[in-house]
Every structure is written in structure tokens, then in C-alpha cells.
Protein backbone atom coordinates (compact mmCIF):
# COMPACT_ATOMS: atom_id res chain seq x y z
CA UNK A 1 0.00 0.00 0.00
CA UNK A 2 2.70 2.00 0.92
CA UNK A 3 4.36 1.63 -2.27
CA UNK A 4 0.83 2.57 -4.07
CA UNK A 5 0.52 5.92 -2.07
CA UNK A 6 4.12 6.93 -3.71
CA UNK A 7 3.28 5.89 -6.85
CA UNK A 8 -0.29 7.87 -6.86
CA UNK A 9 1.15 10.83 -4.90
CA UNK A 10 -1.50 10.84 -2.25
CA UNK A 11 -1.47 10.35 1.36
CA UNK A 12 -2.10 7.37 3.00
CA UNK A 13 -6.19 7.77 3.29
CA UNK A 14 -6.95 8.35 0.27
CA UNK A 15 -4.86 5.52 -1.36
CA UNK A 16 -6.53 2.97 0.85
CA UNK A 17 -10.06 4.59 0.45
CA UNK A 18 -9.49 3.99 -3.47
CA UNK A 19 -8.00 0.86 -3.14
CA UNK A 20 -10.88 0.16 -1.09
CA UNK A 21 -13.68 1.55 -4.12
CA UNK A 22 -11.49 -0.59 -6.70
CA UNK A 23 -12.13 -3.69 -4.62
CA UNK A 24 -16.22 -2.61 -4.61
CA UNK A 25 -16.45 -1.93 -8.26
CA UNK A 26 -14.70 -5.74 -8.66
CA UNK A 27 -17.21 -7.29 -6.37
CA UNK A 28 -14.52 -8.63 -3.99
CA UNK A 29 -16.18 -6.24 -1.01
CA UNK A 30 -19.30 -6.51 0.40
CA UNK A 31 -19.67 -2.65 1.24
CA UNK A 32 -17.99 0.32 0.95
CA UNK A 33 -15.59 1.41 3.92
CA UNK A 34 -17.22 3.95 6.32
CA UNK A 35 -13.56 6.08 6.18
CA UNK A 36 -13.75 5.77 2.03
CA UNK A 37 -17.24 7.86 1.95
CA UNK A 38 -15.67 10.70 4.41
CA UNK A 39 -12.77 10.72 2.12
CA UNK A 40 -14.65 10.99 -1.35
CA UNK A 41 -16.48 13.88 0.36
CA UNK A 42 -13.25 15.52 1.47
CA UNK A 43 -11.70 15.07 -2.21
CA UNK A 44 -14.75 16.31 -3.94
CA UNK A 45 -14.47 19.24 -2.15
CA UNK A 46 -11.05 19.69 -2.59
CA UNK A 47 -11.78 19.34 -6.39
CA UNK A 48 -14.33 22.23 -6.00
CA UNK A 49 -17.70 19.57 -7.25
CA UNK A 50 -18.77 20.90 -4.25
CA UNK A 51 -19.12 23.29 -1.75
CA UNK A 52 -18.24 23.85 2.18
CA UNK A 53 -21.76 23.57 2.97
CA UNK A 54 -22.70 20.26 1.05
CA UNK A 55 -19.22 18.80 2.25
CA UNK A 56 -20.30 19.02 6.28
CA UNK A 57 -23.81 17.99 5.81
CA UNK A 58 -22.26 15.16 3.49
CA UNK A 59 -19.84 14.56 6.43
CA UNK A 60 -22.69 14.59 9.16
CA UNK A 61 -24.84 12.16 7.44
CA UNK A 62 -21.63 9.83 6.61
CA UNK A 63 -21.47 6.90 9.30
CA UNK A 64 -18.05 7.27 11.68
């Protein structure tokens, strides 16, 4: 994983949250992580697809 994260250029988190997607879109996990929604959020708005407001009511809705 480690070696992922360099290769990607992202911190730790957000490798294993899409590591943890790639493994949902194959089938091979039953659900999606409860960290890998709060991360999507965080990157979505860091993209600017959304805004401060819709990122904390994401984040208060998204199980901890």
C-alpha cells in the first residue's frame, strides 16, 4: 500500500479509500468502507464539485 501511495502521490487515506472503491467496483467487497465515503467527500471538495456547505452535511450524514 505504501508503495501505491508513492506511486499515486496521495497520502495514505486516500490511497486505501481507493484501493478500497477498486475492490467494490470488482465485487470482492461486500460494502464500501465507512472512512472511504468521508474521504470521497473531502476530495470532492477539494476538487471544488462541491461546496463547504454540502461537504459538512455530506460529512454529518456519513457513518463514523
Amino acid at each position: 500500500m505504501k508503495e501505491l501511495e508513492r506511486h499515486l502521490g496521495v497520502s495514505y487515506p486516500t490511497t486505501r479509500a481507493r484501493f478500497d472503491q477498486l475492490l467494490a467496483r470488482l465485487g470482492l467487497a461486500s460494502e464500501r468502507p465507512v472512512a472511504g465515503a468521508r474521504v470521497e467527500l473531502l476530495e470532492r471538495l477539494a476538487r471544488g464539485e462541491i461546496d463547504v456547505d454540502e461537504a459538512m452535511e455530506g460529512l454529518e450524514e456519513a457513518p463514523r
